[in-house]
N, C-alpha and C. Protein backbone atom coordinates (compact mmCIF):
# COMPACT_ATOMS: atom_id res chain seq x y z
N UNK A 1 84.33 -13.58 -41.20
CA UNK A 1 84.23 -14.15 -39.87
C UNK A 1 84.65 -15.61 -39.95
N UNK A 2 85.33 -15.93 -38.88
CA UNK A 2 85.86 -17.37 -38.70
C UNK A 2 84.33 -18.55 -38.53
N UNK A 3 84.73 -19.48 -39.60
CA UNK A 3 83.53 -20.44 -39.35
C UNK A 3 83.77 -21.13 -37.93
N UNK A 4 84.60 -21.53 -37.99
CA UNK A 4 84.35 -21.96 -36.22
C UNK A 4 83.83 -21.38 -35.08
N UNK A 5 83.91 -19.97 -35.35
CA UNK A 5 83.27 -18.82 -34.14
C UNK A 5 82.10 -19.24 -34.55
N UNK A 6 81.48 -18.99 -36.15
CA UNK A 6 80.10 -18.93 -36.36
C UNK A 6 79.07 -20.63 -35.52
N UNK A 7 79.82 -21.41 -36.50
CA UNK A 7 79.59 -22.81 -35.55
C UNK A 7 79.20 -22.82 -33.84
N UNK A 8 80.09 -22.25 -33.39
CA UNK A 8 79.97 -21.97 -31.61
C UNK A 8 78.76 -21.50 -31.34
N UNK A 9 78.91 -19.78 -32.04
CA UNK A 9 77.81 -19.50 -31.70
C UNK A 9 76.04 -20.34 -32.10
N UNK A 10 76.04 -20.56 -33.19
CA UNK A 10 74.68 -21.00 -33.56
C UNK A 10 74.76 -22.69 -32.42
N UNK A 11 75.68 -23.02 -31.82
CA UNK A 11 75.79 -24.37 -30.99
C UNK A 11 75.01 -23.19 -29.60
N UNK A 12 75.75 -22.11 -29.19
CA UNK A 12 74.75 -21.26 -27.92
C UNK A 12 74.07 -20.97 -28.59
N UNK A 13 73.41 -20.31 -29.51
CA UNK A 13 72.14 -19.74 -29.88
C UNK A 13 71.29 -21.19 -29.23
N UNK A 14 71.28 -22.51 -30.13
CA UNK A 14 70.24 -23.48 -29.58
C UNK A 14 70.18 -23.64 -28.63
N UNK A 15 71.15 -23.50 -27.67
CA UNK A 15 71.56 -23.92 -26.38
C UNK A 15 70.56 -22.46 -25.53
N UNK A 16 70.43 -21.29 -25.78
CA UNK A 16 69.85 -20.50 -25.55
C UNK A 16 70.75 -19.51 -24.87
N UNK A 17 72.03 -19.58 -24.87
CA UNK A 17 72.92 -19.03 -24.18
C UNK A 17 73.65 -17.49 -24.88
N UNK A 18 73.30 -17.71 -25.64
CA UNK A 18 73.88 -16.28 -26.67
C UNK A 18 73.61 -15.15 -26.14
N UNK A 19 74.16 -13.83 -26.76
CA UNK A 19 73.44 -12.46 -26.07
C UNK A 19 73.27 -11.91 -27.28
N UNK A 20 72.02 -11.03 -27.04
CA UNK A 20 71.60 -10.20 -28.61
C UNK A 20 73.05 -9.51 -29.60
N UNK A 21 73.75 -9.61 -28.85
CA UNK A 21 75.02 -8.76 -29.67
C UNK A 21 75.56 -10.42 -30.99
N UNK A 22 76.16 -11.02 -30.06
CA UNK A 22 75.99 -12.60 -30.80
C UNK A 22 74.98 -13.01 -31.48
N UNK A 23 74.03 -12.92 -31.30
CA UNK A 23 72.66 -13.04 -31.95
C UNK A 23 72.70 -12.44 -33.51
N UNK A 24 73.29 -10.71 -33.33
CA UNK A 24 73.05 -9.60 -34.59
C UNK A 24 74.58 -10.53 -35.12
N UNK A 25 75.24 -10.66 -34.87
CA UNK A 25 76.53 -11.24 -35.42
C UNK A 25 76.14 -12.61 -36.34
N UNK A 26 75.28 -13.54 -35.97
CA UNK A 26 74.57 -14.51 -36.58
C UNK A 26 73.46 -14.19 -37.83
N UNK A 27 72.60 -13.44 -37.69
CA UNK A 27 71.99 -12.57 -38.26
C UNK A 27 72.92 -12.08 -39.58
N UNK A 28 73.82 -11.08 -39.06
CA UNK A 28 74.66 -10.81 -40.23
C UNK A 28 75.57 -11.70 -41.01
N UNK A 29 75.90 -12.59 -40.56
CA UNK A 29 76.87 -13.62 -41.03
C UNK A 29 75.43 -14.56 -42.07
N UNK A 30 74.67 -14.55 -41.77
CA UNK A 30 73.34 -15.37 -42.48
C UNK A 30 72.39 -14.36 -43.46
N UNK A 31 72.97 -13.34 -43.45
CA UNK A 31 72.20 -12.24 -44.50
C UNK A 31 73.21 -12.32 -45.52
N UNK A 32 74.98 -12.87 -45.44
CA UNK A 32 75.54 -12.74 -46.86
C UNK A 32 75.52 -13.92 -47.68
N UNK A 33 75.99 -13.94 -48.87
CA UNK A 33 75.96 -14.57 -49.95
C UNK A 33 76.62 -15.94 -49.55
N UNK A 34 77.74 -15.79 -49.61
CA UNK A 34 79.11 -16.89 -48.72
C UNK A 34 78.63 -17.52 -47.83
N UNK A 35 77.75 -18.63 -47.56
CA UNK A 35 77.34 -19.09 -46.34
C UNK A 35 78.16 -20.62 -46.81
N UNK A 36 78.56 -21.42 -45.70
CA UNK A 36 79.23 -22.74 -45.35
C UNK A 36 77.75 -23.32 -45.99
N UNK A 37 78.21 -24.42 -46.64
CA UNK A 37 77.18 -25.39 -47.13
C UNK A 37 76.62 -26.12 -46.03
N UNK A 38 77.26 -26.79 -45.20
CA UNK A 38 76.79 -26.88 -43.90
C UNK A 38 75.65 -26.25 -42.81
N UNK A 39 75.75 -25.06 -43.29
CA UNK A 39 75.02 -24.24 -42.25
C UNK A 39 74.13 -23.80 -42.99
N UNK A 40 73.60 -24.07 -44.56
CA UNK A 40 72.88 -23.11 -45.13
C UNK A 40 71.72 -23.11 -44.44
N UNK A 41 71.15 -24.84 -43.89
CA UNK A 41 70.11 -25.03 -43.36
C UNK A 41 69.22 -24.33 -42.32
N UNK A 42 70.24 -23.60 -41.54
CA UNK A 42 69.96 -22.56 -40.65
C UNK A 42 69.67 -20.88 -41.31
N UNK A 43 70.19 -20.75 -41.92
CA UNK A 43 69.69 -19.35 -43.20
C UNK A 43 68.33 -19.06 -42.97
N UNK A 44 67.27 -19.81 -43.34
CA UNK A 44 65.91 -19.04 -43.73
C UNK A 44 65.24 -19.02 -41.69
N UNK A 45 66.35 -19.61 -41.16
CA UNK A 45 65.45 -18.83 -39.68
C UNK A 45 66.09 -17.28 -39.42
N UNK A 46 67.08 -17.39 -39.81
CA UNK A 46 67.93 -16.33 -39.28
C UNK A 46 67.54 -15.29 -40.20
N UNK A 47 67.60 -15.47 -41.40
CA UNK A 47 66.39 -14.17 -42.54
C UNK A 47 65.11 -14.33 -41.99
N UNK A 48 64.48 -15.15 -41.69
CA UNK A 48 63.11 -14.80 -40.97
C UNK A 48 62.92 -13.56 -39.94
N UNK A 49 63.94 -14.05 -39.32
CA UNK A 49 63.58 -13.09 -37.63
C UNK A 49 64.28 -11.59 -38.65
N UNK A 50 65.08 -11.50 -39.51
CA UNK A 50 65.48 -9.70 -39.74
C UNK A 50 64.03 -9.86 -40.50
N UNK A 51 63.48 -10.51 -41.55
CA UNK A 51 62.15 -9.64 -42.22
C UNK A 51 60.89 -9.76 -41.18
N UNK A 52 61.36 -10.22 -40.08
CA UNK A 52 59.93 -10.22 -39.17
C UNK A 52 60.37 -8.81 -38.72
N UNK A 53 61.13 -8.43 -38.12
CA UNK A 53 61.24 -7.47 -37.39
C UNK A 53 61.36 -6.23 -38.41
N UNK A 54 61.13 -5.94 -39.40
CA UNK A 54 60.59 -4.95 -40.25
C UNK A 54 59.15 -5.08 -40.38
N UNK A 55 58.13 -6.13 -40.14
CA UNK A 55 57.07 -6.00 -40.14
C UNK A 55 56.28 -5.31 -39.67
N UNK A 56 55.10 -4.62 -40.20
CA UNK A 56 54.27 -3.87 -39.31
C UNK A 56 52.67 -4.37 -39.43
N UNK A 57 51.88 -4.31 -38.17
CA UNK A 57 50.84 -4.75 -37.69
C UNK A 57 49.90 -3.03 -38.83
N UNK A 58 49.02 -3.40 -39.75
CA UNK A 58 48.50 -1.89 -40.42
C UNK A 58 46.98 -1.95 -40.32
N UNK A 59 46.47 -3.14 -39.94
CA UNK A 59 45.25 -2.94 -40.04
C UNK A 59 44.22 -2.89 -38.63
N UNK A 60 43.42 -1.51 -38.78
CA UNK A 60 42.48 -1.28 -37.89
C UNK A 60 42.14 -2.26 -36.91
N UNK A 61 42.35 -2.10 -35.61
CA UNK A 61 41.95 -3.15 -34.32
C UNK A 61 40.23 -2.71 -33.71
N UNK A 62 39.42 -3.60 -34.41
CA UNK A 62 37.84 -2.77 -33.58
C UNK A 62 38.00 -2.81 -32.19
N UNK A 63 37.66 -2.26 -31.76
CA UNK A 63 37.60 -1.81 -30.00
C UNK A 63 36.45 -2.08 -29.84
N UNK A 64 35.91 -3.06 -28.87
CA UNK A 64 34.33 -3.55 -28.48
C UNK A 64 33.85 -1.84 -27.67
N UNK A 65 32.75 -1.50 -28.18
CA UNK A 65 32.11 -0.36 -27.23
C UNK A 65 31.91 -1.01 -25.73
N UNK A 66 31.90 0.11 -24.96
CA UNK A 66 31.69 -0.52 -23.14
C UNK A 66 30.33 -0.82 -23.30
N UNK A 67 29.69 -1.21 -22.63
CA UNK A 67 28.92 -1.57 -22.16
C UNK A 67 28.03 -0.49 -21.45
N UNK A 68 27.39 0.20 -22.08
CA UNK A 68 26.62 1.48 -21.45
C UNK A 68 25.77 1.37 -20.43
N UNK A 69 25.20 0.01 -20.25
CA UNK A 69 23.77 -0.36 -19.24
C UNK A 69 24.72 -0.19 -17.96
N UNK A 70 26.18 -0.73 -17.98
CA UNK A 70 26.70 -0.84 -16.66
C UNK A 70 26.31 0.94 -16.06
N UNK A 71 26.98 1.47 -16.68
CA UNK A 71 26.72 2.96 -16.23
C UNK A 71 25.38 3.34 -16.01
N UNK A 72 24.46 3.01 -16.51
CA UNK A 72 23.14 3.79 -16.05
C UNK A 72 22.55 2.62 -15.03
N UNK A 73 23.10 1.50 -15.04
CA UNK A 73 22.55 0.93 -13.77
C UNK A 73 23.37 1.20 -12.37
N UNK A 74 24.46 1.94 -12.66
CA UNK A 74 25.32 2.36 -11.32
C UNK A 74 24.74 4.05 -11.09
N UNK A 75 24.42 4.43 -11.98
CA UNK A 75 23.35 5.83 -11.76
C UNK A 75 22.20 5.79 -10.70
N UNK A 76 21.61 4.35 -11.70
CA UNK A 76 20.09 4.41 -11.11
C UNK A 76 20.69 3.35 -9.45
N UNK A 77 21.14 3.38 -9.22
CA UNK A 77 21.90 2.64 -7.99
C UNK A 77 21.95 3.57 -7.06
N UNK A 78 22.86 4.72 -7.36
CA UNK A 78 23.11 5.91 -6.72
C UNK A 78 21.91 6.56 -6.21
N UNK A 79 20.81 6.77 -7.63
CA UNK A 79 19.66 7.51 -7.20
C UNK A 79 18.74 6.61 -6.43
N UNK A 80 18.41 5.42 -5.98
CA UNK A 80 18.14 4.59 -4.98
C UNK A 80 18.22 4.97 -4.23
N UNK A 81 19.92 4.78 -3.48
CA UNK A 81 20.45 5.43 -2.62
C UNK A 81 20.01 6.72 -1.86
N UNK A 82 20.21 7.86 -2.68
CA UNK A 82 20.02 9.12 -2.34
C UNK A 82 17.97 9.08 -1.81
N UNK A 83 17.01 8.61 -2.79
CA UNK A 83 15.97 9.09 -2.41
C UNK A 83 15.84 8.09 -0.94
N UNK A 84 16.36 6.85 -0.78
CA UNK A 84 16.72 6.67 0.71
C UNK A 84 16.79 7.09 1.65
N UNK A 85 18.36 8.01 1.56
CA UNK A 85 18.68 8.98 2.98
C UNK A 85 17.58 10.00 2.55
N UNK A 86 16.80 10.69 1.85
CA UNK A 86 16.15 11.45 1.61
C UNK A 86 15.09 11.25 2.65
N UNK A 87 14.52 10.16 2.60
CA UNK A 87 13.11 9.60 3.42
C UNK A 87 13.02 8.97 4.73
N UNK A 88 14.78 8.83 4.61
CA UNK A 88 14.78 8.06 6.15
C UNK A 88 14.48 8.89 7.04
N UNK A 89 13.91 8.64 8.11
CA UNK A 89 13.55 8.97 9.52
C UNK A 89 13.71 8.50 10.43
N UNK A 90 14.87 8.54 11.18
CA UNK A 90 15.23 7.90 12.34
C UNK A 90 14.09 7.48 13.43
N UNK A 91 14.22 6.14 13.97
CA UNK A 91 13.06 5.77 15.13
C UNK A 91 13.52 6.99 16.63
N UNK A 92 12.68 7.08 16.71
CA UNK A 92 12.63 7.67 17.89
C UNK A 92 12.96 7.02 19.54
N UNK A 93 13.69 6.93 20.03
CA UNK A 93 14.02 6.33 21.38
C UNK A 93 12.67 6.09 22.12
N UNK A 94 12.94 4.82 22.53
CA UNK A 94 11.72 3.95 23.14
C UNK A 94 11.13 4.67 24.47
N UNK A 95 9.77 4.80 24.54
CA UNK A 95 8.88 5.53 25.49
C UNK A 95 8.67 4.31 26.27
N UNK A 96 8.69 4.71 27.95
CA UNK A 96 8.91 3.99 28.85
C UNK A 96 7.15 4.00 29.76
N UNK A 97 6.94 3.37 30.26
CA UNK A 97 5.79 2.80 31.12
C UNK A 97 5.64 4.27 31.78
N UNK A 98 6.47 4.52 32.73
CA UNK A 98 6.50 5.87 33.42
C UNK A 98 6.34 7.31 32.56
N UNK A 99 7.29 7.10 31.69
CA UNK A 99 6.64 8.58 30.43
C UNK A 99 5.38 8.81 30.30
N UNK A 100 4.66 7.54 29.92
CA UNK A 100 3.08 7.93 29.18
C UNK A 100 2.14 7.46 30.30
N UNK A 101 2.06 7.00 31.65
CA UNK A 101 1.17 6.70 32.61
C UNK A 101 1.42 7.53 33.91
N UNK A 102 0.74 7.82 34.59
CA UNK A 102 1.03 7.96 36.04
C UNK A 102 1.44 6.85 37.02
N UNK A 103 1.96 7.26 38.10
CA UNK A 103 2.16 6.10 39.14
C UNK A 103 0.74 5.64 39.43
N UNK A 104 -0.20 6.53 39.74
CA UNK A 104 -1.49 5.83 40.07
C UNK A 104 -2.13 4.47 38.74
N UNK A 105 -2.11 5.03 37.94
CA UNK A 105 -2.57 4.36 36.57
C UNK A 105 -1.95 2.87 36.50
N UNK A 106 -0.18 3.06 36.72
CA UNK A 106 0.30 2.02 36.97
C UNK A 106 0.15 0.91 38.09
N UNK A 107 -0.57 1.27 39.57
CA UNK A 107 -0.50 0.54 40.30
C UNK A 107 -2.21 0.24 39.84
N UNK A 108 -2.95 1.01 39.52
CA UNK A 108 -4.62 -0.20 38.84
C UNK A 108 -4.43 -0.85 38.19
N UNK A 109 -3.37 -0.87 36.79
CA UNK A 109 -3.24 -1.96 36.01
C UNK A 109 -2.44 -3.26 37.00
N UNK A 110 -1.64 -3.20 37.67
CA UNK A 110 -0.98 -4.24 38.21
C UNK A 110 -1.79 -5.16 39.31
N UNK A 111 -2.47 -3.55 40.02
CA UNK A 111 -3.95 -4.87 40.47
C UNK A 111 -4.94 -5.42 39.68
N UNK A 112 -5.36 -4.77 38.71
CA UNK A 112 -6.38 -6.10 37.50
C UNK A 112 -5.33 -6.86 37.41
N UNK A 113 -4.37 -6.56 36.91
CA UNK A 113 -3.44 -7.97 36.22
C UNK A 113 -3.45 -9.21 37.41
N UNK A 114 -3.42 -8.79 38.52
CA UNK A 114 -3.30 -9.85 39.46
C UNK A 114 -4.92 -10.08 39.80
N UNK A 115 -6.18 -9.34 40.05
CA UNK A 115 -6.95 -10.08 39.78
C UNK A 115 -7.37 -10.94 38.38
N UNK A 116 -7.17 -10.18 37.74
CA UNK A 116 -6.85 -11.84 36.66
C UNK A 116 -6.16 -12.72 36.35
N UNK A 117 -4.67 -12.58 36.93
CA UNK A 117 -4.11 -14.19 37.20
C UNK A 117 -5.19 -14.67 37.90
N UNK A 118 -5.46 -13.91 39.36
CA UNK A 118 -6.04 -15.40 40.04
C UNK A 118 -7.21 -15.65 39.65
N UNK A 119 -7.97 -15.26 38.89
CA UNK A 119 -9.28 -15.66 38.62
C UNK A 119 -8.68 -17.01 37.35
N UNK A 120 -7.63 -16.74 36.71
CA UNK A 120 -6.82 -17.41 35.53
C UNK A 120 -7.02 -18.80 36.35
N UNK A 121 -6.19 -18.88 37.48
CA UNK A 121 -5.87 -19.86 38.53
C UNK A 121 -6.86 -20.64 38.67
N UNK A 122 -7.70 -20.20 39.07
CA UNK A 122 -8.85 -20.77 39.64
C UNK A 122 -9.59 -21.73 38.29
N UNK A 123 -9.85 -21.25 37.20
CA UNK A 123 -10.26 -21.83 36.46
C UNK A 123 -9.54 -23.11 35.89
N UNK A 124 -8.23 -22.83 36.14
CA UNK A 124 -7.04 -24.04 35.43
C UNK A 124 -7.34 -24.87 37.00
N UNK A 125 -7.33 -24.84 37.54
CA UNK A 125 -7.62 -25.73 39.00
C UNK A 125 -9.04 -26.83 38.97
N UNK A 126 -9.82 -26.19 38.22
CA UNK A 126 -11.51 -26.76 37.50
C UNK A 126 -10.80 -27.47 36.32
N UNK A 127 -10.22 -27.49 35.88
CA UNK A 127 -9.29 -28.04 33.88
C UNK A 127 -8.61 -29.46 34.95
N UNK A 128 -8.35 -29.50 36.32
CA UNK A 128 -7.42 -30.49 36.87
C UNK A 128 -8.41 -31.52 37.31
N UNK A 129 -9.54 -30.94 37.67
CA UNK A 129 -10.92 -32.33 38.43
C UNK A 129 -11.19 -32.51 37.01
N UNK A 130 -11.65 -31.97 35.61
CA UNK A 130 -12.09 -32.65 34.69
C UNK A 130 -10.67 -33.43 34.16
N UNK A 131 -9.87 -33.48 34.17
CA UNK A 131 -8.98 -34.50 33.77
C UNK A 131 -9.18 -35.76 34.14
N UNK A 132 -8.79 -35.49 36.20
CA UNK A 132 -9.16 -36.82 36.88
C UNK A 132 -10.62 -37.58 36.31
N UNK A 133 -12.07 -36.76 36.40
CA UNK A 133 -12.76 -37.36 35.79
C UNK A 133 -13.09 -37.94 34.28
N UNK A 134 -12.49 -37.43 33.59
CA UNK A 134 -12.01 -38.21 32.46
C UNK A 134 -11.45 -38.96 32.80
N UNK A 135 -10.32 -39.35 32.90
CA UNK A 135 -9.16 -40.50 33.04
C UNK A 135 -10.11 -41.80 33.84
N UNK A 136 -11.09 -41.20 34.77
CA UNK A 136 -11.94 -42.10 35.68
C UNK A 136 -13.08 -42.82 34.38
N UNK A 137 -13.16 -42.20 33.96
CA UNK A 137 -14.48 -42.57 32.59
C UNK A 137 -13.92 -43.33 31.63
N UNK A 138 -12.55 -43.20 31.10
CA UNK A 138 -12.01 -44.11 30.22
C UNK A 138 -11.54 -45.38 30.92
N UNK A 139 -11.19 -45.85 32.28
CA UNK A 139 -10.98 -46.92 32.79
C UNK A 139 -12.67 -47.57 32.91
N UNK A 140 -13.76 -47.14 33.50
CA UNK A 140 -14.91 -47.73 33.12
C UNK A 140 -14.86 -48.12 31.59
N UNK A 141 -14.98 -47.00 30.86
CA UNK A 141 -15.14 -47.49 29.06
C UNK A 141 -14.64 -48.30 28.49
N UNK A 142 -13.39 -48.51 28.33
CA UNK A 142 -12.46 -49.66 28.52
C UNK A 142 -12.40 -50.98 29.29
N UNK A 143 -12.98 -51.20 30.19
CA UNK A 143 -13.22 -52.27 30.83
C UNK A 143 -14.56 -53.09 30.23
N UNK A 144 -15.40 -52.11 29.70
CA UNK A 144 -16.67 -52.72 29.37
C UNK A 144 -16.50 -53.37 27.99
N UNK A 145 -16.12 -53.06 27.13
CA UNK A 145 -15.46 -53.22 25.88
C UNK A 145 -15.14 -54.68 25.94
């Protein structure tokens, strides 16, 4: 092979421009005996990459075991679940004033309720004269002072 081709190429190889075919052409030109004194310097990369790529990876890779708790806590998750819908019991739609009373029943409660507002009334109306008379007792108390 022409040293000037070889030159070129190892100028694209650094350059990154080469194609694997150029590449094996470099490769082979750097696996023979005859190398340019010049270029020997480049030799032990170019024998590197052919004895790398005969290499083989031989020794056993441990594989971490999974994690077993994940699984029996997505079990016991499930069985949660299930004795759940098992026990649920839907509420029952809301019972209305009229369902469980009579009309009569309903109109006695609405008259107590209103006799006891106003009896309510009446007493908060007595809560309004003891105010005034307070308020009247602290202007004496205060004055004497």
């Amino acid at each position: 092979m022409e040293l000037h081709n070889i030159e070129k190429l190892i100028e694209k190889y650094f350059e990154a421009t080469t194609t694997v075919a150029e590449e094996e052409t470099l490769r082979a030109y750097f696996a023979n005996e005859d190398i340019a004194p010049h270029l020997e310097q480049h030799a032990p990369l170019f024998n590197y990459f052919s004895i790398a790529k005969e290499e083989r990876f031989t020794k056993p890779v441990p594989l971490k075991p999974r994690r077993s708790y994940l699984k029996w806590v997505s079990v016991a998750a499930i069985a949660v679940f299930m004795v759940g819908l098992y026990f649920y019991q839907p509420t029952p739609p809301p019972v209305t004033l009229a369902d469980e009373y009579t009309p009569e029943e309903i109109e006695s409660a609405k008259e107590a309720l209103a006799l006891l507002a106003m009896n309510f009334n009446k007493g908060t109306e007595q809560l309004y004269h003891l105010e005034e008379f307070e308020k009247t007792t602290n202007k004496f108390l205060t004055k004497n002072n």
